[in-house]
Protein backbone atom coordinates (compact mmCIF):
# COMPACT_ATOMS: atom_id res chain seq x y z
CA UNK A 1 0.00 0.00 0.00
CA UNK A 2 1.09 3.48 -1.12
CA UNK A 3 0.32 6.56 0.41
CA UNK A 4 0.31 10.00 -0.69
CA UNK A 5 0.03 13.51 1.33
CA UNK A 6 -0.95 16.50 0.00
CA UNK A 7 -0.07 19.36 1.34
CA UNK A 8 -2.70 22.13 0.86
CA UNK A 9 -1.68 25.64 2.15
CA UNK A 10 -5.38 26.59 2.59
CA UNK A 11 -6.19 24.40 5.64
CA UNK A 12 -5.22 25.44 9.24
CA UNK A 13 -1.89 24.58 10.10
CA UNK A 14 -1.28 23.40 6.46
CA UNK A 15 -2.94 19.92 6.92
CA UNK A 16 -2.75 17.05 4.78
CA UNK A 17 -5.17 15.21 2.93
CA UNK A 18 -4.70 11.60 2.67
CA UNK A 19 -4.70 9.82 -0.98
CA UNK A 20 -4.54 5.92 -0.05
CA UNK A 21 -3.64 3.80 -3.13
CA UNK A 22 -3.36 -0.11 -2.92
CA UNK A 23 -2.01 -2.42 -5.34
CA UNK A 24 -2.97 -6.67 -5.13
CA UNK A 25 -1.56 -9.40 -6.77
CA UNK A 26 -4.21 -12.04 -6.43
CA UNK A 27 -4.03 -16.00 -7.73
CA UNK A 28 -6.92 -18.73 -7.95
CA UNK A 29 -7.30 -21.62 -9.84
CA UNK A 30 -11.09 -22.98 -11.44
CA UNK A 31 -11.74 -26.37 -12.23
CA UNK A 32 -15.17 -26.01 -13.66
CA UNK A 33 -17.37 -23.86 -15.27
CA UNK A 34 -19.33 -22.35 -11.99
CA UNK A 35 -18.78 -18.97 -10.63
CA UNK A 36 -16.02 -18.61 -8.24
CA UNK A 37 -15.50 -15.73 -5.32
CA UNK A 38 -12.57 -17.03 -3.82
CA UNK A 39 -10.89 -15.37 -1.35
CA UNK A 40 -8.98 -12.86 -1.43
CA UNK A 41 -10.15 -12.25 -4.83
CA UNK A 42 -12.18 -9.41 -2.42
CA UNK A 43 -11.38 -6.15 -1.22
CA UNK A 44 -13.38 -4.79 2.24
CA UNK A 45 -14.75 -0.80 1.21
CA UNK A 46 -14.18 1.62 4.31
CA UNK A 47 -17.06 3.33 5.43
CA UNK A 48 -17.90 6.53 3.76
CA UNK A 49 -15.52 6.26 1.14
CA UNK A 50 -15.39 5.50 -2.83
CA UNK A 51 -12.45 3.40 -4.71
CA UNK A 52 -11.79 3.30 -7.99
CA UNK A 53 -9.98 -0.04 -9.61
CA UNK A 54 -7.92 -0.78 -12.89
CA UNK A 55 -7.74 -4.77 -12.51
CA UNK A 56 -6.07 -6.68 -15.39
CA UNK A 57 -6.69 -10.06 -15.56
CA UNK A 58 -4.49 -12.70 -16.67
CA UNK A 59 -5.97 -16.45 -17.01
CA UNK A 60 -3.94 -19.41 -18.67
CA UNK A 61 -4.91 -23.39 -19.15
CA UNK A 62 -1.50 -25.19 -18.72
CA UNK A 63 -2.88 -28.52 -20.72
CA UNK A 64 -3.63 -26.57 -23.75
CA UNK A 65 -1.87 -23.00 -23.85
CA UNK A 66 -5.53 -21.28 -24.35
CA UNK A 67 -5.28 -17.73 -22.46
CA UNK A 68 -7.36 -14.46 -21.57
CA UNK A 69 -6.27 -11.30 -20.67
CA UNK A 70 -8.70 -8.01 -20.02
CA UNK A 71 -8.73 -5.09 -18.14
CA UNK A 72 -11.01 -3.62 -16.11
CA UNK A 73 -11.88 0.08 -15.16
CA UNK A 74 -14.74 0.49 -12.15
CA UNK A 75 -15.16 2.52 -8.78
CA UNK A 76 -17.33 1.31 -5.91
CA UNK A 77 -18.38 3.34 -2.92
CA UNK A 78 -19.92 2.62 0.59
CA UNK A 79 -21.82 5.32 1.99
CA UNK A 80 -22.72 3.97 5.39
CA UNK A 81 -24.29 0.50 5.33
CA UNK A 82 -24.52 -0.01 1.78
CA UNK A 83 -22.08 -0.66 -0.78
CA UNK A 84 -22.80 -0.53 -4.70
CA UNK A 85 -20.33 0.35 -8.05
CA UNK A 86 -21.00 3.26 -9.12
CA UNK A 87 -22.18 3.04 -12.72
CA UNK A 88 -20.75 0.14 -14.65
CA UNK A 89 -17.88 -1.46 -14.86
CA UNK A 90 -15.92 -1.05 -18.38
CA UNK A 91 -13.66 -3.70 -19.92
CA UNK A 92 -11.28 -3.78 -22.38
CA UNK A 93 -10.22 -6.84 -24.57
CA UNK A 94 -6.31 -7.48 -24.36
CA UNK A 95 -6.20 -10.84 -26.01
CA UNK A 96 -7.88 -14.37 -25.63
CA UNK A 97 -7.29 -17.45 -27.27
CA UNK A 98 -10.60 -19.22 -29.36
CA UNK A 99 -10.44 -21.92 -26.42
CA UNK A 100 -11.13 -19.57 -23.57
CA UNK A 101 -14.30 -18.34 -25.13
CA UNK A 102 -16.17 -19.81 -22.58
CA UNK A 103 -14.27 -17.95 -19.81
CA UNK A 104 -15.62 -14.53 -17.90
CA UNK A 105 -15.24 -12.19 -14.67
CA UNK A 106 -17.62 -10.48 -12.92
CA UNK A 107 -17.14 -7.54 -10.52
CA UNK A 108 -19.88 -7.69 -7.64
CA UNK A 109 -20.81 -4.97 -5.10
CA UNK A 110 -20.83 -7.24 -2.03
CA UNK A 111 -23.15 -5.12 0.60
CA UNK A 112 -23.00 -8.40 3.50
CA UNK A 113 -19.31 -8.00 3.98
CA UNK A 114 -19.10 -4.70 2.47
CA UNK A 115 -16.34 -5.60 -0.27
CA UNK A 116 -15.57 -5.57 -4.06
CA UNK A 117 -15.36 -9.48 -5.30
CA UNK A 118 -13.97 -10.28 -8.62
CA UNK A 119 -16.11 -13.33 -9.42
CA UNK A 120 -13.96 -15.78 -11.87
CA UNK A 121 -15.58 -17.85 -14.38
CA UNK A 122 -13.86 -21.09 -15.95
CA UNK A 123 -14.96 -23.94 -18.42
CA UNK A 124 -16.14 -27.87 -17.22
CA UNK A 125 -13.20 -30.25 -17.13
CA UNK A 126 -10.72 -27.37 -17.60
CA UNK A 127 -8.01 -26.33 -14.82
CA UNK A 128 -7.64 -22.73 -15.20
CA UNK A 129 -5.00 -20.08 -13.48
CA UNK A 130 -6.25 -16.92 -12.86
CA UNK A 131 -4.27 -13.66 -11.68
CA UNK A 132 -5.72 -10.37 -10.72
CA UNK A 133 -3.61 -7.51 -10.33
CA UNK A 134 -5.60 -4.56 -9.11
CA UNK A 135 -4.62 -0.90 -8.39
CA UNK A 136 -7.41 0.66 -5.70
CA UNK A 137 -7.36 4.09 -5.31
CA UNK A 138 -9.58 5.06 -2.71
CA UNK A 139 -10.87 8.48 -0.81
CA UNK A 140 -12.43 8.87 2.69
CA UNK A 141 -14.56 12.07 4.10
């Protein structure tokens, strides 16, 4: 995690706003074609805060080569007991092999736990490796 100050001459005693910026590496493996959440493909939302995510997603099949890559652009926010993304989350195509057609990721507002989950997708009778790497930027008031 990254942090960056501020400084903003305007505020009494010169006070700092803090910028909080977090940056995953995240792994999981499918073995089927049913929706996965796996931990710690999640990330807990603060109260009273919004974070905005570039995840790129990088999925391979070691028995036949066949991969996926996209990234993803969203934001989600939790103002008091309730969570949601704000608007929709965009993707954009990177490259996929004809193979992996089957294969897809979800991003989920998860208001229980408050968190973002990055729900992973594979194909029946295939063994899949997944890796998420996710840059949160997120703002508190």
């Amino acid at each position: 995690m990254s942090t960056k100050l501020e400084f903003n001459p305007l505020l009494e005693e010169g006070l700092q706003k803090v910028f909080i910026s977090d940056f995953y590496t995240q792994t999981v493996q499918t073995t089927d074609a049913t929706a996965l959440v796996p931990m710690p493909l999640s990330k807990g939302i603060v109260e009273d805060s919004v974070v905005s995510f570039i995840t790129r997603i990088t999925a391979i099949e070691g028995a036949t080569g066949d991969c996926w890559i996209y990234e993803f652009r969203g934001a989600i926010t939790r103002m008091g007991a309730v969570t949601y993304l704000v608007d929709t989350v965009t993707s954009e195509y990177i490259a996929a092999s004809p193979g992996a057609a089957l294969w897809s990721v979800s991003f989920v507002a998860n208001d229980t736990t408050e968190a973002l989950d990055i729900k992973v997708t594979g194909e029946a009778a295939h063994i899949i490796e997944w890796t998420a790497v996710t840059v949160f930027n997120e703002t508190t008031f």
